[in-house]
Protein backbone atom coordinates (compact mmCIF):
# COMPACT_ATOMS: atom_id res chain seq x y z
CA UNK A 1 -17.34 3.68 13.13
CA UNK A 2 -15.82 6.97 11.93
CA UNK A 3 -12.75 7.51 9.80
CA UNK A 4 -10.70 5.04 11.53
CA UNK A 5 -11.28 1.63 12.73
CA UNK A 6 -7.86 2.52 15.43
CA UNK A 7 -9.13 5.89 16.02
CA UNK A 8 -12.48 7.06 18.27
CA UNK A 9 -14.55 9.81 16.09
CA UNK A 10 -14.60 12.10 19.15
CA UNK A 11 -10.60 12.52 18.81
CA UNK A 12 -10.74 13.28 15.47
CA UNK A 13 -13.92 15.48 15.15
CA UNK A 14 -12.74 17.69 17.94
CA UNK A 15 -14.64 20.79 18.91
CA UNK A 16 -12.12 22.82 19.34
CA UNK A 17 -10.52 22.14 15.99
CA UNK A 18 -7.97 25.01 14.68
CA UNK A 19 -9.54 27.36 12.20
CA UNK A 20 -6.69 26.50 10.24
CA UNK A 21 -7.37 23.12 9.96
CA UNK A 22 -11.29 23.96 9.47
CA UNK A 23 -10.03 25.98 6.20
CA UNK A 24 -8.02 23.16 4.88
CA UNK A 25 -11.20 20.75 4.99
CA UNK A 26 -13.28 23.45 3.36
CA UNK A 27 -10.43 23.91 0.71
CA UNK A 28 -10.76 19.84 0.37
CA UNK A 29 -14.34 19.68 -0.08
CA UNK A 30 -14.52 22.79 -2.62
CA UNK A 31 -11.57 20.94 -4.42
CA UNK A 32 -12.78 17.14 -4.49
CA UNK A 33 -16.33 17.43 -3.50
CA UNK A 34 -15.78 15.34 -0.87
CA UNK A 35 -13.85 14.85 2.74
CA UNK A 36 -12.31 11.55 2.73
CA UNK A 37 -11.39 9.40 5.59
CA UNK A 38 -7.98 9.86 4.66
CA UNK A 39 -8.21 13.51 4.73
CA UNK A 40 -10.58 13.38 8.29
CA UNK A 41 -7.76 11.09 10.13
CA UNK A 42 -4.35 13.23 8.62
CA UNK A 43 -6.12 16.07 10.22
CA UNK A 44 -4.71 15.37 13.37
CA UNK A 45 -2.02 16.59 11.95
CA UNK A 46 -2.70 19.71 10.37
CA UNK A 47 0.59 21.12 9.06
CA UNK A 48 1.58 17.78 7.60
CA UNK A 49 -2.53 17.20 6.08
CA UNK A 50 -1.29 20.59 4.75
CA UNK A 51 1.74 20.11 2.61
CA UNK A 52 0.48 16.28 1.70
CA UNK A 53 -2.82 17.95 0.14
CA UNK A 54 -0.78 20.59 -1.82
CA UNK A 55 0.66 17.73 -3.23
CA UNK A 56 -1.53 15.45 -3.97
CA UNK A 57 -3.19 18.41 -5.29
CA UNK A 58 -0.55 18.87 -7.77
CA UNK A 59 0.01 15.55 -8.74
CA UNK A 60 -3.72 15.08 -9.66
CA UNK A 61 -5.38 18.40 -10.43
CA UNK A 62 -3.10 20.40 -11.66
CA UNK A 63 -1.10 20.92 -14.91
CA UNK A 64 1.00 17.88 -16.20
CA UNK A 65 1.95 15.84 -19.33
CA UNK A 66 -0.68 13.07 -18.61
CA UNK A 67 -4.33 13.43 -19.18
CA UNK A 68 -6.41 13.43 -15.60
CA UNK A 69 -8.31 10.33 -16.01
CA UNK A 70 -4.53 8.62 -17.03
CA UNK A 71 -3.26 10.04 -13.76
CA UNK A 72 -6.40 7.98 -11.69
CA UNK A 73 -6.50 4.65 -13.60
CA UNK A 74 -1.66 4.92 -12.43
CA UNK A 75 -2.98 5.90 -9.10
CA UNK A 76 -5.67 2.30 -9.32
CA UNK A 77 -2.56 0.35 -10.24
CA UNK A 78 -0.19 0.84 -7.68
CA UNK A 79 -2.71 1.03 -4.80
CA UNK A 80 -3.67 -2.74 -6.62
CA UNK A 81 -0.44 -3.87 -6.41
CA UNK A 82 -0.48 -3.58 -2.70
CA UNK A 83 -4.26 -5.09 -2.72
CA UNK A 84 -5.64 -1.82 -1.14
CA UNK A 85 -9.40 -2.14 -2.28
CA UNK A 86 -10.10 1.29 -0.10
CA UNK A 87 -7.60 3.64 -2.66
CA UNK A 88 -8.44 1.86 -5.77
CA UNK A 89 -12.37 2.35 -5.17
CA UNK A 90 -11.47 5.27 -4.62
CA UNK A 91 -9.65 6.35 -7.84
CA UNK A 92 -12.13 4.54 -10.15
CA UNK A 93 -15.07 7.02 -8.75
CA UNK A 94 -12.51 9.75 -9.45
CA UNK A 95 -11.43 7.70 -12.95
CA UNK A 96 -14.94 8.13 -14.04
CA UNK A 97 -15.71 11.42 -12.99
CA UNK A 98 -12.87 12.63 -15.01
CA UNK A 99 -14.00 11.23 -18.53
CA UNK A 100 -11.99 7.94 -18.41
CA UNK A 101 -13.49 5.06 -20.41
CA UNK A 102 -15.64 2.61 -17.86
CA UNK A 103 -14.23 -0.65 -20.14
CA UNK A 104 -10.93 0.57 -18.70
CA UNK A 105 -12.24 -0.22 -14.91
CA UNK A 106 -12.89 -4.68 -16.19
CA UNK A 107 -9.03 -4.78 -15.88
CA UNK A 108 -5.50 -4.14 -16.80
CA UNK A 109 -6.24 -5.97 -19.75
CA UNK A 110 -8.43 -3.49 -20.80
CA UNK A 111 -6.10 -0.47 -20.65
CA UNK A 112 -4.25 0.69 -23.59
CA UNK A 113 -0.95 -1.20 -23.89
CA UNK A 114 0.90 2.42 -22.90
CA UNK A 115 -0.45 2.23 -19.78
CA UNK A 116 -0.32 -1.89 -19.49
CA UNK A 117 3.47 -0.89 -20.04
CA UNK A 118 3.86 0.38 -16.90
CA UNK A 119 2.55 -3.12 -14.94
CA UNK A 120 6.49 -4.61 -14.87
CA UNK A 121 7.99 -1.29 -12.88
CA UNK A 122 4.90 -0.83 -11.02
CA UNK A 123 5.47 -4.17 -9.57
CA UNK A 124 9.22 -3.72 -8.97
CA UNK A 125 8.74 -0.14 -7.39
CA UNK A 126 5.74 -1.59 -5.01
CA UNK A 127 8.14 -4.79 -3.68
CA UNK A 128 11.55 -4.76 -5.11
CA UNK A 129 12.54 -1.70 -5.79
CA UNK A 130 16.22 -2.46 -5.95
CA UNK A 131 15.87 -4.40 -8.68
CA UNK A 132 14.98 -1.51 -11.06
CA UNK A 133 17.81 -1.19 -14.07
CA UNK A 134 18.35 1.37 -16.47
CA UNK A 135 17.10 -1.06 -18.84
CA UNK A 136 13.32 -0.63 -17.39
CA UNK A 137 13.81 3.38 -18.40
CA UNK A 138 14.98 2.64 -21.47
CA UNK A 139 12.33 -0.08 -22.77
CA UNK A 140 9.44 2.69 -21.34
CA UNK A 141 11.13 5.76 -23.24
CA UNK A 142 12.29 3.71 -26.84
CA UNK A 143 10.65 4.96 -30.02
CA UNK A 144 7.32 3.55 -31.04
CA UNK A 145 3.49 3.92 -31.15
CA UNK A 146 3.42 2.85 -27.26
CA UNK A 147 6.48 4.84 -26.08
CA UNK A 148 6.27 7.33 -23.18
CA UNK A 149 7.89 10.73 -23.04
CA UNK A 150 10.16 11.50 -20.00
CA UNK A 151 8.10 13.98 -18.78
CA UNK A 152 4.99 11.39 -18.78
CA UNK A 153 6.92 8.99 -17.07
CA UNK A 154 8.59 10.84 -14.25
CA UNK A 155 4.87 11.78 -13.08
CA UNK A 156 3.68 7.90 -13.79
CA UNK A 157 6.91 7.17 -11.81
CA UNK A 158 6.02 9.70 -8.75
CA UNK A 159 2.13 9.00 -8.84
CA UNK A 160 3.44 4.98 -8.88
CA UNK A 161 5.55 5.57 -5.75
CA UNK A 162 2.91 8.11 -3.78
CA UNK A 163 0.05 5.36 -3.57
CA UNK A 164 2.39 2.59 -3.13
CA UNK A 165 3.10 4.91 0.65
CA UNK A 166 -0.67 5.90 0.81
CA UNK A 167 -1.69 2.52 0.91
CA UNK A 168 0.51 1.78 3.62
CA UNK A 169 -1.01 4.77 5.31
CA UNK A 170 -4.56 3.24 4.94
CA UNK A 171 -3.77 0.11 6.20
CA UNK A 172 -1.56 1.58 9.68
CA UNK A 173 -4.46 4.06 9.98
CA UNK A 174 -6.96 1.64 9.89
CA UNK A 175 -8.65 3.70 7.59
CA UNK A 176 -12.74 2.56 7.03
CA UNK A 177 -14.26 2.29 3.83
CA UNK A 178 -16.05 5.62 2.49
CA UNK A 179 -20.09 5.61 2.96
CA UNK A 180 -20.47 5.14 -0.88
CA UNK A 181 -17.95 2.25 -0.74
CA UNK A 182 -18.57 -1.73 -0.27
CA UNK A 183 -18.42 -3.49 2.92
CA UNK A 184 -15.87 -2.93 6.22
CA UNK A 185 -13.63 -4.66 5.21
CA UNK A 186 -12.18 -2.60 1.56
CA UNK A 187 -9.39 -0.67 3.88
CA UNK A 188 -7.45 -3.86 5.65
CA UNK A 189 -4.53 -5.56 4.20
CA UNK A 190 -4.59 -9.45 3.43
CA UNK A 191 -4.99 -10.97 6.61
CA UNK A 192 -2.41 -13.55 8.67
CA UNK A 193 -2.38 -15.81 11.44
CA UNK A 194 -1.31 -12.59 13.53
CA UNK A 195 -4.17 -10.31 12.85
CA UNK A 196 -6.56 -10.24 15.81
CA UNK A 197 -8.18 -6.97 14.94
CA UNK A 198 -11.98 -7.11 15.38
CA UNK A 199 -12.90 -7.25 11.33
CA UNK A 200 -10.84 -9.84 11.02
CA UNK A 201 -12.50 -11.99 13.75
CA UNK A 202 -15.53 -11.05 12.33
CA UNK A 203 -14.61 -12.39 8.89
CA UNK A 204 -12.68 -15.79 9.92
CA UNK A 205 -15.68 -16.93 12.68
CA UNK A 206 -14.14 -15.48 15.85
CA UNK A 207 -10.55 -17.03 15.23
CA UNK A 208 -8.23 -14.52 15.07
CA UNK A 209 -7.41 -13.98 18.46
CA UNK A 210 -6.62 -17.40 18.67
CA UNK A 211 -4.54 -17.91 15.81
CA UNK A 212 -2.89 -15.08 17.13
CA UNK A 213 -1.70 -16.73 20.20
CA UNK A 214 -0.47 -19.71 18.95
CA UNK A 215 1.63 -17.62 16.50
CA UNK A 216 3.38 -15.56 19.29
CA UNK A 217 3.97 -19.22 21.07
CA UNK A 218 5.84 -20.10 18.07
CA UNK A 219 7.68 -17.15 17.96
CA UNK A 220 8.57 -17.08 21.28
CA UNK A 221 10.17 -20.78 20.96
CA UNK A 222 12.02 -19.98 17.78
CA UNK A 223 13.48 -16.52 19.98
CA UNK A 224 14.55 -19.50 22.91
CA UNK A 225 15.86 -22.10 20.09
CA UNK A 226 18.11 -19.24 18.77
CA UNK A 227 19.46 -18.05 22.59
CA UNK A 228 20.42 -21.64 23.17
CA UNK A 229 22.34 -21.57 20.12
CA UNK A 230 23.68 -18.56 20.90
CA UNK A 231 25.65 -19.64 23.54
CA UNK A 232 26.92 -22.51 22.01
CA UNK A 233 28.56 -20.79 19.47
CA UNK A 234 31.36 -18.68 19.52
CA UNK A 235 31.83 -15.10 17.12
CA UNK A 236 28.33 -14.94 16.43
CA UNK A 237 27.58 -10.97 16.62
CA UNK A 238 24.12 -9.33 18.35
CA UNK A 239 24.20 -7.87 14.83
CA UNK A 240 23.93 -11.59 13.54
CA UNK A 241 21.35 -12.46 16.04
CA UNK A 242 19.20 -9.63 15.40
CA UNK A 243 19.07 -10.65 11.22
CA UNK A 244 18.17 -14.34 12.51
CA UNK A 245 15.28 -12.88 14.69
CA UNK A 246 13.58 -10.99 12.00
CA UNK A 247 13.97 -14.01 9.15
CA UNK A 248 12.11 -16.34 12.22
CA UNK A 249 9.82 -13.17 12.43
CA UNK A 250 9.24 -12.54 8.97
CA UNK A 251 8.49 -16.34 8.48
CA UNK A 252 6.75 -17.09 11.24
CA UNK A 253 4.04 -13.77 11.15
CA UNK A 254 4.17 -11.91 8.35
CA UNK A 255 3.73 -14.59 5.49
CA UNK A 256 -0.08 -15.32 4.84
CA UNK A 257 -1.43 -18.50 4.35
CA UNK A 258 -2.55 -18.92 0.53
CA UNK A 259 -5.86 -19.56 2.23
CA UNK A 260 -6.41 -16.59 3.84
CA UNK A 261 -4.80 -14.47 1.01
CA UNK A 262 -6.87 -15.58 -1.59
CA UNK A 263 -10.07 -14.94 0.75
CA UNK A 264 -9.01 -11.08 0.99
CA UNK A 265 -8.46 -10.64 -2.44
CA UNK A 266 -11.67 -8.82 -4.46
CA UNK A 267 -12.12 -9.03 -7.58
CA UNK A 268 -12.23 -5.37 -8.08
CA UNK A 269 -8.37 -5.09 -7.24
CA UNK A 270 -7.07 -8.62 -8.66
CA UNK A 271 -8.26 -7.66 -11.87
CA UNK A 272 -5.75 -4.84 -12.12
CA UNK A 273 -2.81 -7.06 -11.00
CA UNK A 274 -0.93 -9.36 -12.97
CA UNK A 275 1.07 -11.51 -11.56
CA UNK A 276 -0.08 -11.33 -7.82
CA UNK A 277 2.18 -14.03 -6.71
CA UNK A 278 5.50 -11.50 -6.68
CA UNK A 279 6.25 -9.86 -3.67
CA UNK A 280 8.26 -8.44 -1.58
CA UNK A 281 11.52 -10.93 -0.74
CA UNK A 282 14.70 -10.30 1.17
CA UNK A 283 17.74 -9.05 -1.06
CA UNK A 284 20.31 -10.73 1.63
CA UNK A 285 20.29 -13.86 2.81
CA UNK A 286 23.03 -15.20 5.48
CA UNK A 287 25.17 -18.16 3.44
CA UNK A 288 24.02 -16.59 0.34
CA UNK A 289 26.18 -14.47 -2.32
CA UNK A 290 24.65 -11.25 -2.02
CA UNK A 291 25.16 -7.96 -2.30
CA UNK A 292 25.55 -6.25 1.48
CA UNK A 293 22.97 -4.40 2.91
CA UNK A 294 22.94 -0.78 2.92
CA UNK A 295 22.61 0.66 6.21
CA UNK A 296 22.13 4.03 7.41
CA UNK A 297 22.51 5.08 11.07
């Protein structure tokens, strides 16, 4: 219950809570007419609630080349792309409230091609960002009935990238569903095998936990397989080790059954996706021609 399925309501309704953090809520709630969850749970932090609601403030509210309800139905696609039913619900209340045309809200295919436009570098910004060319600017920006100016699109392009992190806020947060939202389970990510949090034993019959297990048994044989290996090679580097650790790792946990991925999908987010199948895929691979990986220390 609360805010936050990770987080007990008594920590973050405090009694003591800073007046300054009591004036930032107000300021919130005169603002949006509302106190989110994910305003409730950032307010454990109040200097860093503070400069994120300045500018998500901005971005929103305030003066800018798009039209408010164009600025929602960007912030709807990129929290789609990441399947995050809890921010696009969200943004279609605030869609509406705005003026923006309900027909908009039966899918991407209902949006003005402008705005359909921006589906092929939403999708590349959300899970391979690196592949972004000047090309992708330059097709957005050309002349025509469709074309965006570069003012429009560097707030698209910041709005795109700002709920592509919020959404990864709401899902490490744990944050719950709004009262006037559907169901407990609009705020979690598409499940795996290694998810044994309590919504998602709930919603696969009590098997989570177990699943769970028997995924860390597999990882922790893979983790032996490549320490036996290990020694009988020469040359290979811990750097080398480490990379083949977290390809078993990625492989082994983090890749969701088609199953299970098509059972947390809604229909009120898939219909603002296209092509759901592309995600996110490592740029180097070891016996593969790739460029090297850019590290910074």
């Amino acid at each position: 219950k609360g805010p936050s399925a990770f987080i007990p309501l008594r920590e973050i309704l405090q009694e003591g809570m800073e007046s300054s953090l009591r004036q930032l809520l107000i300021e919130a709630f005169v603002s949006a007419g509302r106190v989110d969850n994910i305003t409730m749970v950032m307010g454990l932090h109040p200097q860093y609630l503070s400069s994120f609601w300045k500018t998500q403030c901005l971005l929103l509210r305030m003066d800018g080349p798009l039209p408010y309800h164009k600025r929602h139905y960007i912030a709807i696609m990129a929290a789609a792309r990441h399947q995050c039913s809890y921010l696009v619900g969200l943004h279609m209340g605030e869609f509406l409230q705005v003026g923006g045309n309900p027909a908009w809200l039966q899918g991407l295919h209902c949006a003005p091609p402008k705005l359909r436009n921006l589906n092929e570098i939403n999708k590349l910004l959300a899970h391979r960002p690196w592949l972004i060319t000047k090309e992708h600017i330059e097709a957005l920006l050309k002349t025509g009935e469709n074309s965006w100016s570069l003012a429009e699109l560097v707030q698209a392009l910041v709005l795109l990238t700002h709920y592509h992190s919020l959404a990864s806020f709401v899902f490490g947060c744990g944050i719950n569903p709004e009262e006037d939202q559907e169901g407990g389970q609009g705020c979690w990510p598409p499940p795996t095998h290694s998810d044994s949090s309590p919504a998602f034993e709930d919603s696969m019959g009590g098997s989570g936990a177990r699943d769970a297990m028997q995924e860390v048994e597999v990882l922790m044989e893979r983790m032996k397989l490549l320490q036996e290996s290990q020694q009988e090679e020469e040359g290979v580097t811990q750097e080398e080790m480490e990379t083949r650790f977290e390809m078993e790792k990625t492989e082994s946990l983090l890749v969701a059954p088609s199953d299970l991925a098509d059972h947390s999908l809604q229909s009120n987010v898939l219909c603002f996706v296209e092509d759901p199948e592309f995600g996110y895929k490592d740029f180097t691979r070891r016996g593969e021609q790739a460029p090297p990986t850019f590290r910074a220390q």
